[in-house]
PDB file of N, CA and C in Angstrom:
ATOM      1  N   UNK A   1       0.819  -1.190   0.000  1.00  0.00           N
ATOM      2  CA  UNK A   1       0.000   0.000   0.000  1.00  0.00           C
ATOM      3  C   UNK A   1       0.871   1.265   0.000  1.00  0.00           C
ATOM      4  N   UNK A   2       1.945   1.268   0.619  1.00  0.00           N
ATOM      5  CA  UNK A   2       2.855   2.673   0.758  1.00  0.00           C
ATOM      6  C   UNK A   2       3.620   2.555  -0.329  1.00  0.00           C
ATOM      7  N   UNK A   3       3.847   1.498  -1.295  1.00  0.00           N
ATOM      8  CA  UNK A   3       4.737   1.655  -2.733  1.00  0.00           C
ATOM      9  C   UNK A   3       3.545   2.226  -3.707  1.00  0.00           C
ATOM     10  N   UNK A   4       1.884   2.197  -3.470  1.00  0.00           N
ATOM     11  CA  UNK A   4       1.644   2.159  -4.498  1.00  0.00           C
ATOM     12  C   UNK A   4       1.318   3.992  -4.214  1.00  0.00           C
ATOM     13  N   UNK A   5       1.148   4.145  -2.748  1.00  0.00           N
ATOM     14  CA  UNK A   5       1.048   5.557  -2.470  1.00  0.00           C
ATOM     15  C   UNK A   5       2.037   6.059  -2.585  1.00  0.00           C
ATOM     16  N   UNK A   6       3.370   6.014  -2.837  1.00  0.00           N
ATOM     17  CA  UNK A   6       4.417   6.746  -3.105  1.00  0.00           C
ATOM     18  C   UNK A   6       4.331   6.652  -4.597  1.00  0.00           C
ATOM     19  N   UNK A   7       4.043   5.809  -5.167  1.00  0.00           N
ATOM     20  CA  UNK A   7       4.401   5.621  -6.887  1.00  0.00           C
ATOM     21  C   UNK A   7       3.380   7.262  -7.093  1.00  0.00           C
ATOM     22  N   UNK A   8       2.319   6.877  -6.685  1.00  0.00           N
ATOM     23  CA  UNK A   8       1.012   7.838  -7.300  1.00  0.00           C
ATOM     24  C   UNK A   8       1.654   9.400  -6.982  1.00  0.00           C
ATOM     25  N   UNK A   9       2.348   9.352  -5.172  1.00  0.00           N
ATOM     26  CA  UNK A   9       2.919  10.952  -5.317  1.00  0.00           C
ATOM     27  C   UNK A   9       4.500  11.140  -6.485  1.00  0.00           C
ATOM     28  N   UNK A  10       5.066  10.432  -6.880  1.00  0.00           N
ATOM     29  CA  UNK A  10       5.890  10.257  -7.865  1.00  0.00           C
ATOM     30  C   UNK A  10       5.288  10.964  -8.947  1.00  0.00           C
ATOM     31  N   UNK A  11       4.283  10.142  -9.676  1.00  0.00           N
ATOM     32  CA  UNK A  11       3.683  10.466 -10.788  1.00  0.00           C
ATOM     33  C   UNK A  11       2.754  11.857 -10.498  1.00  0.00           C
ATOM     34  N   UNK A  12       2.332  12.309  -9.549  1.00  0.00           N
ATOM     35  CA  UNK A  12       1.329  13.671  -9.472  1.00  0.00           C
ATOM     36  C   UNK A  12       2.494  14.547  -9.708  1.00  0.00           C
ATOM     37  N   UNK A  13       3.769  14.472  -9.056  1.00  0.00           N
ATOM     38  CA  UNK A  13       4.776  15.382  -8.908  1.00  0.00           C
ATOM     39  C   UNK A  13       5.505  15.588 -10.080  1.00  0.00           C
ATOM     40  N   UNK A  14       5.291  14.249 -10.898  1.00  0.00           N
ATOM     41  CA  UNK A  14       6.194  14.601 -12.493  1.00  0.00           C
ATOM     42  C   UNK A  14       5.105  15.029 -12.971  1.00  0.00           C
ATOM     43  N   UNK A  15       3.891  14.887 -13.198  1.00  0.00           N
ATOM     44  CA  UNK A  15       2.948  15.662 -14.176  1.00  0.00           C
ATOM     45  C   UNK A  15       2.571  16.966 -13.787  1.00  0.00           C
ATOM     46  N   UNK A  16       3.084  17.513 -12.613  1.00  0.00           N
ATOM     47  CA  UNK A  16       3.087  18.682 -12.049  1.00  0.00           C
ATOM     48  C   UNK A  16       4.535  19.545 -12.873  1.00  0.00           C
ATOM     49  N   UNK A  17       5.280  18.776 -12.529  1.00  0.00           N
ATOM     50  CA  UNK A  17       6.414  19.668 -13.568  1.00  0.00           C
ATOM     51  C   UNK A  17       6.494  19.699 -15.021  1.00  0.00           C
ATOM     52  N   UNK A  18       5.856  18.727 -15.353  1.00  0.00           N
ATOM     53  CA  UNK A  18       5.665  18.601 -16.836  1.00  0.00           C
ATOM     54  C   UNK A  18       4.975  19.523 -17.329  1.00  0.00           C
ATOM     55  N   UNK A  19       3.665  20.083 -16.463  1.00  0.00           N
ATOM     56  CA  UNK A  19       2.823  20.828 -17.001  1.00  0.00           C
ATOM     57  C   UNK A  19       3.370  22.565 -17.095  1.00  0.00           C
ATOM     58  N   UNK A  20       4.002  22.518 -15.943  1.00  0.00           N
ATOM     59  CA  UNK A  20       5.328  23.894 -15.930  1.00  0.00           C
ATOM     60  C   UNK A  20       6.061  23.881 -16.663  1.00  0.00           C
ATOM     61  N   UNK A  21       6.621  22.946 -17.493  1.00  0.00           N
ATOM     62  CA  UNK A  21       7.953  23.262 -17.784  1.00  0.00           C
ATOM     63  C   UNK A  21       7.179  23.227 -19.225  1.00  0.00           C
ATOM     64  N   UNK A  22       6.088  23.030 -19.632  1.00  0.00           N
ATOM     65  CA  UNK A  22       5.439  23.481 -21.511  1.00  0.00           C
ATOM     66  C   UNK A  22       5.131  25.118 -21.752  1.00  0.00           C
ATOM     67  N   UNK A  23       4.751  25.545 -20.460  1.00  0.00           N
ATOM     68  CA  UNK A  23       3.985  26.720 -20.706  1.00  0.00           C
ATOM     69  C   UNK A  23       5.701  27.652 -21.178  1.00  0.00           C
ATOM     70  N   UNK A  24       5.302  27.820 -22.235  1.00  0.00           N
ATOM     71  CA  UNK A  24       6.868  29.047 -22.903  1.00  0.00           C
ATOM     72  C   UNK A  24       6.137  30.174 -23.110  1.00  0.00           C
ATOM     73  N   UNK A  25       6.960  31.622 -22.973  1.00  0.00           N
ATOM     74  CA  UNK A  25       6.647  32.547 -23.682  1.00  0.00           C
ATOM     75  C   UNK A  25       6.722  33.052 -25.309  1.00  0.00           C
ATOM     76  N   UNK A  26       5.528  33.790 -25.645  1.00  0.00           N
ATOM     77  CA  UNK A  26       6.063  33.907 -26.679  1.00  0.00           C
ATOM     78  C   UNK A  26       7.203  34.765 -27.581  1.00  0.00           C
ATOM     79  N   UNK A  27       7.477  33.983 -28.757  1.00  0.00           N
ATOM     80  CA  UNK A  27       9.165  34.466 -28.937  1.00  0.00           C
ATOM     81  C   UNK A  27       9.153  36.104 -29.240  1.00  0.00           C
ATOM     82  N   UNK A  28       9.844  37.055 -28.902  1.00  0.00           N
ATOM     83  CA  UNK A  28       9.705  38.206 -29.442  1.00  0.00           C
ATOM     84  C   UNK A  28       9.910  38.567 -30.731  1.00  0.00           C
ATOM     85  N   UNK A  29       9.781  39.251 -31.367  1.00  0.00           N
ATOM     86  CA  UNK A  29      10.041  39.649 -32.671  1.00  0.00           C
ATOM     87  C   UNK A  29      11.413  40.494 -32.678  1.00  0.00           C
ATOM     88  N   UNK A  30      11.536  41.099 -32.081  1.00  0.00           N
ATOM     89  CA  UNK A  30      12.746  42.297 -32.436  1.00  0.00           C
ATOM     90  C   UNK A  30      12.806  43.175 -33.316  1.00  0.00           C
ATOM     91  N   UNK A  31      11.617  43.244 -33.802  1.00  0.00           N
ATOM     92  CA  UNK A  31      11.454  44.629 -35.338  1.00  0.00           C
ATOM     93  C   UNK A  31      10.928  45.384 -34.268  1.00  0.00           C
ATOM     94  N   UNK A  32      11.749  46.735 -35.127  1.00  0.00           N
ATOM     95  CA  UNK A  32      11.224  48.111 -34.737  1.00  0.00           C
ATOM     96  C   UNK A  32      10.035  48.850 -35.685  1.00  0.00           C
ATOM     97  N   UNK A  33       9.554  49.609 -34.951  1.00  0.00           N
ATOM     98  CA  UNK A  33       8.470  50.047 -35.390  1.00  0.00           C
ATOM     99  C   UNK A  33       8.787  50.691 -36.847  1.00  0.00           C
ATOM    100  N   UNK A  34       8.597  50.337 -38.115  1.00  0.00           N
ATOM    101  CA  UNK A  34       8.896  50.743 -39.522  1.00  0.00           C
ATOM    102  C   UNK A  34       8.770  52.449 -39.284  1.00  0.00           C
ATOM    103  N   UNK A  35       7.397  53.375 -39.311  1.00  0.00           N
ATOM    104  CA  UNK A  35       6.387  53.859 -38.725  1.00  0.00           C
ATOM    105  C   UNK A  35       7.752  55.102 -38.451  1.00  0.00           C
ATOM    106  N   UNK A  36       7.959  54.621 -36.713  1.00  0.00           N
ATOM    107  CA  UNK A  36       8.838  55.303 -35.985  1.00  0.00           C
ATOM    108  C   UNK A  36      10.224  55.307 -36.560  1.00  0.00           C
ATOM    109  N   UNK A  37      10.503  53.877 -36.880  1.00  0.00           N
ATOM    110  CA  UNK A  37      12.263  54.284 -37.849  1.00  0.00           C
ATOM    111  C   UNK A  37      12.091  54.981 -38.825  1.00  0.00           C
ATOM    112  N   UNK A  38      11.486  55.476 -39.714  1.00  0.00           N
ATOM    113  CA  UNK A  38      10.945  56.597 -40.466  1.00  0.00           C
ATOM    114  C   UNK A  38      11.039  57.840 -40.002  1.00  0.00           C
ATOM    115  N   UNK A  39      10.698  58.158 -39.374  1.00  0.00           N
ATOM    116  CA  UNK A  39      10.380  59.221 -38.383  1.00  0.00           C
ATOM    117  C   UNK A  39      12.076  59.500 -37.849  1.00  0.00           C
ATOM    118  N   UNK A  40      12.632  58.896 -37.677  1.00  0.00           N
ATOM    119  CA  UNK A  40      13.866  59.210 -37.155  1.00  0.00           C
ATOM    120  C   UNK A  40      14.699  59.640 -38.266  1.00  0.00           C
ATOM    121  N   UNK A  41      15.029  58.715 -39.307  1.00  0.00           N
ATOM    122  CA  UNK A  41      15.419  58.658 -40.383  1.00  0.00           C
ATOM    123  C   UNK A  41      15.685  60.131 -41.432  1.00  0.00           C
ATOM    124  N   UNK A  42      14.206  60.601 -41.097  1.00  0.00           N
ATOM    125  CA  UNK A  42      14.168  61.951 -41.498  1.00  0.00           C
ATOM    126  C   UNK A  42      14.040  63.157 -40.586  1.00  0.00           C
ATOM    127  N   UNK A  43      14.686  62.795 -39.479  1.00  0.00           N
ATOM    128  CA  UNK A  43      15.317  64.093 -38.961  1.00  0.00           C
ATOM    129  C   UNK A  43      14.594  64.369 -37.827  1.00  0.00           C
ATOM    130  N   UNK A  44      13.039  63.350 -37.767  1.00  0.00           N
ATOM    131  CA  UNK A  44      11.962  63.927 -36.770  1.00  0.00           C
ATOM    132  C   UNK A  44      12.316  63.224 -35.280  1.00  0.00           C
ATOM    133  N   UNK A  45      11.319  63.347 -34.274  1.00  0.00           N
ATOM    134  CA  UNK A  45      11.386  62.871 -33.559  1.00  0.00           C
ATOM    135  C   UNK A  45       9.991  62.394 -32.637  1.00  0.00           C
ATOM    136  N   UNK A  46       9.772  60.851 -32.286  1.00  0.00           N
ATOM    137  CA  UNK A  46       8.706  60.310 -31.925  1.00  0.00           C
ATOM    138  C   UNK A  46       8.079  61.016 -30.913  1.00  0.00           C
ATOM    139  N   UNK A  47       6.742  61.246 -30.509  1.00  0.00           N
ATOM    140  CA  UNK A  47       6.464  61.758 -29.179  1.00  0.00           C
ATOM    141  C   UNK A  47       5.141  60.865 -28.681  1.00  0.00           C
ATOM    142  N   UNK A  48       5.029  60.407 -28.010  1.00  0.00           N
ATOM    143  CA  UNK A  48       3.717  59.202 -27.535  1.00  0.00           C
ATOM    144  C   UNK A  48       2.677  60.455 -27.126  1.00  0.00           C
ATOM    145  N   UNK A  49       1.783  59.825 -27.379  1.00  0.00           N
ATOM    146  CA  UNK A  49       0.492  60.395 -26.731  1.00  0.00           C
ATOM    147  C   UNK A  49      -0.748  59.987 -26.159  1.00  0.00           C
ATOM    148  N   UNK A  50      -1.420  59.845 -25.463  1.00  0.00           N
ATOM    149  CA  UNK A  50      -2.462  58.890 -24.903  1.00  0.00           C
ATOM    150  C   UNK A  50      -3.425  59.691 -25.563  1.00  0.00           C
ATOM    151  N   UNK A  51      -4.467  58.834 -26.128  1.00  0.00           N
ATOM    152  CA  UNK A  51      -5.771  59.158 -26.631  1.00  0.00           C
ATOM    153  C   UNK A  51      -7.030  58.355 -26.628  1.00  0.00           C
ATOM    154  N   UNK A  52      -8.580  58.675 -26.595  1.00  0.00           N
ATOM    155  CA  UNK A  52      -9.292  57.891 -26.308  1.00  0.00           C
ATOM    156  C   UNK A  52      -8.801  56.173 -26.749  1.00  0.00           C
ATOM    157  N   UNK A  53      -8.677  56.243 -28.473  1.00  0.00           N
ATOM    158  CA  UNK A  53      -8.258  55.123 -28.952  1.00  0.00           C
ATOM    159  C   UNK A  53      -6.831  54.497 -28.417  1.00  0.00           C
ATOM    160  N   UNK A  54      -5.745  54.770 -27.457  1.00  0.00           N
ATOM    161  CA  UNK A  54      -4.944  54.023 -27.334  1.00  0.00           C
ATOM    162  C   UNK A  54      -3.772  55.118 -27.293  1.00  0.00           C
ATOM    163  N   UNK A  55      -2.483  54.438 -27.484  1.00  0.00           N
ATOM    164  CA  UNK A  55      -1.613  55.382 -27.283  1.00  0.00           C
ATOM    165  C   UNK A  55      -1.076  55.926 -28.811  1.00  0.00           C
ATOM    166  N   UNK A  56      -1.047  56.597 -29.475  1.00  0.00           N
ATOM    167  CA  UNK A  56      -0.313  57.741 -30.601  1.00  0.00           C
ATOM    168  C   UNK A  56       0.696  57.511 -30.757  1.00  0.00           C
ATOM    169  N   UNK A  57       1.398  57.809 -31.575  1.00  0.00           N
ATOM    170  CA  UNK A  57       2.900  57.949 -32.119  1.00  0.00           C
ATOM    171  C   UNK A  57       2.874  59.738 -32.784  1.00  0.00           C
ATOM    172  N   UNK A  58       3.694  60.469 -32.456  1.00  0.00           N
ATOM    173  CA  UNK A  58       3.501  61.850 -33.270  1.00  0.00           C
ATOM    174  C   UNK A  58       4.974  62.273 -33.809  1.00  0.00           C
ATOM    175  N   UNK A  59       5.406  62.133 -35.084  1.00  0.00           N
ATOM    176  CA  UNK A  59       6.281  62.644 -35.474  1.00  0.00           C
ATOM    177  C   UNK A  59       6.524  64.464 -35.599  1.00  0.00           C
ATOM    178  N   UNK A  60       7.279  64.523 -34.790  1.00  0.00           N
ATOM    179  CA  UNK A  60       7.791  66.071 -34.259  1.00  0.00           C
ATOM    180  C   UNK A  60       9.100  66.197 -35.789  1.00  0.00           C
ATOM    181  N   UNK A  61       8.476  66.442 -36.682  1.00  0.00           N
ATOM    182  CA  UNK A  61       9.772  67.096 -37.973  1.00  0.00           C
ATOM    183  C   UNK A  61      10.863  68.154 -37.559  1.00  0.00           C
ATOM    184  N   UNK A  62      11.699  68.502 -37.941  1.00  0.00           N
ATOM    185  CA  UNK A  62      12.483  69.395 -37.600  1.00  0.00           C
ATOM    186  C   UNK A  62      12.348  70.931 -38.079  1.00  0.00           C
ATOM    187  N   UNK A  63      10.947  70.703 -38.654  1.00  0.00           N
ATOM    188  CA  UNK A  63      10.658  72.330 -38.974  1.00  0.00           C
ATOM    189  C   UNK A  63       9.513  72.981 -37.926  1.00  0.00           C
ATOM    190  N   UNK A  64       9.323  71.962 -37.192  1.00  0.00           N
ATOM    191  CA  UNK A  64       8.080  71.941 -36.268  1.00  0.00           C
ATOM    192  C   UNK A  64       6.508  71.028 -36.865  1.00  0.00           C
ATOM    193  N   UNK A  65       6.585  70.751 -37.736  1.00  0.00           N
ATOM    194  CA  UNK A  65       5.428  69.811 -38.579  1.00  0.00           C
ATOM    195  C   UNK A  65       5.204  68.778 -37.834  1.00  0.00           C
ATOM    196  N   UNK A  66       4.259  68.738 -36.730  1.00  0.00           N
ATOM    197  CA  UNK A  66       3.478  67.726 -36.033  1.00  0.00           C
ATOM    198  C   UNK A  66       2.568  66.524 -37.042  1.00  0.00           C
ATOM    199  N   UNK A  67       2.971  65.014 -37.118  1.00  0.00           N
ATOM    200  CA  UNK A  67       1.812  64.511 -37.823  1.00  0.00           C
ATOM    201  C   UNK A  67       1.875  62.885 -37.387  1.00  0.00           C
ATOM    202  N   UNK A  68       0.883  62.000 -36.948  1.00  0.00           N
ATOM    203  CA  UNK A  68       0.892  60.859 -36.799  1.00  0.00           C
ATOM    204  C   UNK A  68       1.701  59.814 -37.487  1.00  0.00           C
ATOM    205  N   UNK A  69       2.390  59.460 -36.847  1.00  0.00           N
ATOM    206  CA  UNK A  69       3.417  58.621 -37.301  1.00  0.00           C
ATOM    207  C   UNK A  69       3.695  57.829 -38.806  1.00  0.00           C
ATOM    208  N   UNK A  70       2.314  57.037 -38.276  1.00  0.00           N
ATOM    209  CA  UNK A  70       2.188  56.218 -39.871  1.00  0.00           C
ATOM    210  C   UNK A  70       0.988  56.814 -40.967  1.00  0.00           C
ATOM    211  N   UNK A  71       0.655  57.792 -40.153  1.00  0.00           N
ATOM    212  CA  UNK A  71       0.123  59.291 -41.755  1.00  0.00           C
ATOM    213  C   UNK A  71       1.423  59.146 -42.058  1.00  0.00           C
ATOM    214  N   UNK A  72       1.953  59.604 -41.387  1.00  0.00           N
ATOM    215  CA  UNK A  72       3.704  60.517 -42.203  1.00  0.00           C
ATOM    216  C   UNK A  72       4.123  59.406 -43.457  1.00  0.00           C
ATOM    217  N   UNK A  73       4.499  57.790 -42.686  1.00  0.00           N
ATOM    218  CA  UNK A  73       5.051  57.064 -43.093  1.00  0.00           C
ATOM    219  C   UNK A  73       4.083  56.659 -44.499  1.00  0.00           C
ATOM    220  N   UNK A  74       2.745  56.512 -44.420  1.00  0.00           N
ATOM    221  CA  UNK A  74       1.924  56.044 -45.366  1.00  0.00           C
ATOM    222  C   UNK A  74       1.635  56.819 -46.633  1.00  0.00           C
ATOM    223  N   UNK A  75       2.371  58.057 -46.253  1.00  0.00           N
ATOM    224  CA  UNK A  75       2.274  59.438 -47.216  1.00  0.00           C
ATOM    225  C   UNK A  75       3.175  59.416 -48.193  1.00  0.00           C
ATOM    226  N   UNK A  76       4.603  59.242 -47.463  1.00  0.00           N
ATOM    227  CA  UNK A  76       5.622  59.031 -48.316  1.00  0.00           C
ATOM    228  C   UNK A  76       6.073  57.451 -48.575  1.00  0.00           C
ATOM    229  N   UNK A  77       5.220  56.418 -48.274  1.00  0.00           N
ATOM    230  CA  UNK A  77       5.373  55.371 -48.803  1.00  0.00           C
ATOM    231  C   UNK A  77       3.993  54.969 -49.256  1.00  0.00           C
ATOM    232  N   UNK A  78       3.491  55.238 -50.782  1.00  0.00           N
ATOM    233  CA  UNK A  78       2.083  55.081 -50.797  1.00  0.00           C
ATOM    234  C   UNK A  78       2.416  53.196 -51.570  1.00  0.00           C
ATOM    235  N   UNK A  79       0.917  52.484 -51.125  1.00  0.00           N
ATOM    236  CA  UNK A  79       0.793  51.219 -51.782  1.00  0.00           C
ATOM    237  C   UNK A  79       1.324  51.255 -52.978  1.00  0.00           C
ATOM    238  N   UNK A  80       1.967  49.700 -53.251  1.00  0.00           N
ATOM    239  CA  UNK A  80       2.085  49.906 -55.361  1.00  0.00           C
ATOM    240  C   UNK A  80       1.426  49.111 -55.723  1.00  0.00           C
TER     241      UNK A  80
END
């Protein structure tokens, strides 16, 4: 009776780690925001902003020309 109660805490204790040791995070990407490397690229500079919808991206140009990030980017990169 105590081999078969030790076997059973054996086995609860490996399917206990088994079940820990699957859960992975997921892998990151490492791309930067296209959008924002744009924005740098030409001289501007990113500024976040909180808004009803979420948080903003605002490209600050170096002439003072305020404009949403990927307006900017989608302007001078139109679909082909």
């Amino acid at each position: 009776m105590n081999k078969a109660l030790e076997l059973s805490g054996i086995a609860l204790v490996a399917l206990a780690v088994s079940a820990c040791a699957q859960q992975k995070l997921a892998p990151s990407v490492g791309m930067a925001n296209p959008a924002s490397v744009y924005c740098g690229e030409i001289g501007g500079q990113v500024r976040m902003e909180r808004t009803p919808q979420g948080q903003e991206g605002i490209c600050v140009l170096p002439n003072g020309t305020e404009m949403e990030e990927w307006t900017l980017y989608r302007k001078d990169h139109p679909a082909k």
